[in-house]
C-alpha atoms as a PDB file:
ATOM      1  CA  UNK A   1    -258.052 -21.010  30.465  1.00  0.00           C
ATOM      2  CA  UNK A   2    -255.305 -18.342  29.577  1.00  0.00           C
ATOM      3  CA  UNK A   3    -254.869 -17.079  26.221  1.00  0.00           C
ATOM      4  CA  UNK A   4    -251.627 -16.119  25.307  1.00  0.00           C
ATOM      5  CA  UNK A   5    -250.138 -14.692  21.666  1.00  0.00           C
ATOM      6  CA  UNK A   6    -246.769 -15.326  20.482  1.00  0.00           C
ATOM      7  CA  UNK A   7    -245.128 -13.529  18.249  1.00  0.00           C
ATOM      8  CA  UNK A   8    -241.755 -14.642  15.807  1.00  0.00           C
ATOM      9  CA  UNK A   9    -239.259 -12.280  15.065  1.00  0.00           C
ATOM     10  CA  UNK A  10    -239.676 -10.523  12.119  1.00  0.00           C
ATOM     11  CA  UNK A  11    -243.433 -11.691  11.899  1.00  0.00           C
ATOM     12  CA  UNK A  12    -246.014  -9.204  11.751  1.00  0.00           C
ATOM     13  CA  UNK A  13    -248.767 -11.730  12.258  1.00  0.00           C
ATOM     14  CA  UNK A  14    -248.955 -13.499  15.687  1.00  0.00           C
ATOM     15  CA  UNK A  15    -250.379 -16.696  17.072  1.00  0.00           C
ATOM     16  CA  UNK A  16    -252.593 -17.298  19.663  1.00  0.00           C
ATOM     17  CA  UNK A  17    -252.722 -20.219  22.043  1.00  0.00           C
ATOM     18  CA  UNK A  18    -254.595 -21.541  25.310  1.00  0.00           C
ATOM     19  CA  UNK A  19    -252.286 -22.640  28.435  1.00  0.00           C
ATOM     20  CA  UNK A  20    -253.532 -26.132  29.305  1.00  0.00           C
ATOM     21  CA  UNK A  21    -250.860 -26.341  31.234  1.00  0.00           C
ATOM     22  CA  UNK A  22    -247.120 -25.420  32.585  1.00  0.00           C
ATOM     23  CA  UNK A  23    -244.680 -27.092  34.633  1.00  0.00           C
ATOM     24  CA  UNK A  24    -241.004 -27.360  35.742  1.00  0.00           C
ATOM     25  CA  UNK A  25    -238.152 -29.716  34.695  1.00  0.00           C
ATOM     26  CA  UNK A  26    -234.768 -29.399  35.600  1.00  0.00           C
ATOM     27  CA  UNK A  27    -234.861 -25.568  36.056  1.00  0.00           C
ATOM     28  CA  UNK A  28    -236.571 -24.975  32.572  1.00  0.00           C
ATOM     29  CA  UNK A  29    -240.378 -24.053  32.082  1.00  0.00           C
ATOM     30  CA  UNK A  30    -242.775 -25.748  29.527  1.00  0.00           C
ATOM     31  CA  UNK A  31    -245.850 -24.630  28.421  1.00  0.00           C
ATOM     32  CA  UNK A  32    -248.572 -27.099  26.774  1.00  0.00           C
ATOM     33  CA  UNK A  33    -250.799 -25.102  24.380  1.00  0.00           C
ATOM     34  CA  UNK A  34    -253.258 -25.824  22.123  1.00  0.00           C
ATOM     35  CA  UNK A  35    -254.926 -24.126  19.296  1.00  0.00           C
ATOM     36  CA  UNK A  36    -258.920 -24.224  21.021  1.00  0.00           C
ATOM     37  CA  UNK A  37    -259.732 -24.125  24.210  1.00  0.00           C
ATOM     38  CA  UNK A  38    -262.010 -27.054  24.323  1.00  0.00           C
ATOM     39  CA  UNK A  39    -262.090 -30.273  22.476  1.00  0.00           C
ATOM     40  CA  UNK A  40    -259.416 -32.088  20.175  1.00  0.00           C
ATOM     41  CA  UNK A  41    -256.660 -29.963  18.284  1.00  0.00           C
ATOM     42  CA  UNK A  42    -253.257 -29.370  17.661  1.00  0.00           C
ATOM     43  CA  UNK A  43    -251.109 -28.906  20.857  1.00  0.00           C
ATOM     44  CA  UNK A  44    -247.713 -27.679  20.756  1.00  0.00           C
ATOM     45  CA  UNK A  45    -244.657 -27.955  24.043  1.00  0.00           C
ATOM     46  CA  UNK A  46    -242.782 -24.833  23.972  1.00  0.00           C
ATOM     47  CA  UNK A  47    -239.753 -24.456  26.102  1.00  0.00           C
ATOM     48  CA  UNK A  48    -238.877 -21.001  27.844  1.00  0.00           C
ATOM     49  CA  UNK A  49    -235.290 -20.074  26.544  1.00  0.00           C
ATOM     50  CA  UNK A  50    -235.615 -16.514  28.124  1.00  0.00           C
ATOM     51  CA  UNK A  51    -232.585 -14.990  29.100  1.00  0.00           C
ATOM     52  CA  UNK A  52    -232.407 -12.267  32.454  1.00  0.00           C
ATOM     53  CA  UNK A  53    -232.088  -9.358  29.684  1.00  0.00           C
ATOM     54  CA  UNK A  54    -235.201 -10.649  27.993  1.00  0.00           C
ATOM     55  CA  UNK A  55    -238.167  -8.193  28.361  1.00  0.00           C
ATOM     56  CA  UNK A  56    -240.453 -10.529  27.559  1.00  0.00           C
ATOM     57  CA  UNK A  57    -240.548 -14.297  28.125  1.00  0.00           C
ATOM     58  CA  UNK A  58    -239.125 -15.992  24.745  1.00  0.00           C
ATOM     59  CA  UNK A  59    -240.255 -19.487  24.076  1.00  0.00           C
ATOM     60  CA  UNK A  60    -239.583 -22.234  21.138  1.00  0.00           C
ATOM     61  CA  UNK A  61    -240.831 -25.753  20.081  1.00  0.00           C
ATOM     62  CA  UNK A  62    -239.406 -28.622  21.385  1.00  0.00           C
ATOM     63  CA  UNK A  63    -238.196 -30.172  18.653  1.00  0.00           C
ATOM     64  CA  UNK A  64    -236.178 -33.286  19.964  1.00  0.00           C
ATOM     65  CA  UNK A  65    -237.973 -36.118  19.780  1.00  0.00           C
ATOM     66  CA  UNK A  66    -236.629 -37.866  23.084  1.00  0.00           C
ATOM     67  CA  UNK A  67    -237.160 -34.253  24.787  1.00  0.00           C
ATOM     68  CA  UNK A  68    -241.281 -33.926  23.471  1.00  0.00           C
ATOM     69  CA  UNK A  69    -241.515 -37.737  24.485  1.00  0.00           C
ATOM     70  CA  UNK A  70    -240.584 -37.380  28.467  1.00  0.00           C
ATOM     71  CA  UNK A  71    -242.414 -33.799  28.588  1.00  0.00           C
ATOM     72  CA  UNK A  72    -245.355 -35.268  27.096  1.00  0.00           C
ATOM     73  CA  UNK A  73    -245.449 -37.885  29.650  1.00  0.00           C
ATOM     74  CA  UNK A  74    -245.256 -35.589  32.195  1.00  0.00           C
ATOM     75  CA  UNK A  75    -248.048 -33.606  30.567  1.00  0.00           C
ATOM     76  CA  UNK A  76    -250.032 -36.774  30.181  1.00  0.00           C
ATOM     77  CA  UNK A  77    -249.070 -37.428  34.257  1.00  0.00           C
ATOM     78  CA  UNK A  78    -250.507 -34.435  35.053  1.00  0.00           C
ATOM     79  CA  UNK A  79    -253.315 -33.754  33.075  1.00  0.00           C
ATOM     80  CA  UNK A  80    -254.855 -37.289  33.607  1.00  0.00           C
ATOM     81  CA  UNK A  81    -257.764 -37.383  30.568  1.00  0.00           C
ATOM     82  CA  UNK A  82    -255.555 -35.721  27.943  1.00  0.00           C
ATOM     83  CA  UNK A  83    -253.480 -37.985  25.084  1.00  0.00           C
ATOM     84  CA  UNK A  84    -250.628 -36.659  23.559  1.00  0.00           C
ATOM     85  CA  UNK A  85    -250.118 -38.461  20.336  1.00  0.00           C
ATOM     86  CA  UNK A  86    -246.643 -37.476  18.885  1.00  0.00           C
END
């Protein structure tokens, strides 16, 4: 599984995640990550809001509830023995 660190602005300390998974809706990307690589955990959606000047891919939390609930179906779709509680 791919580890990936993400870093806020103005943060000096970063976070690391595993990629369970990524897919594409409407033109945007999502990335489900969680906090361990095996097991249960805390699992975050992240939308890429990256913009063509963007060095780097730039990603936030989906915060909207009706937006988390249809990507985590879609997760949940895909990844067939994985439960996303919200």
């Amino acid at each position: 599984m791919e580890k990936v660190t993400f870093q806020s602005p103005g943060e000096e300390r970063a976070a690391e995640f595993y990629v369970v998974e990524q897919t594409k809706i409407n033109g945007m990307d999502y990335l489900l990550v969680a906090e361990e690589e095996e097991g249960d955990c805390d699992a975050l959606i992240l939308k890429d809001i990256s913009q063509e000047k963007d060095e780097e891919a730039v990603y936030e939390m989906v915060e909207s509830e009706e937006e988390l609930e249809y990507i985590s179906r879609v997760f949940e779709e895909i990844l067939d023995d994985v439960d996303l509680s919200i």
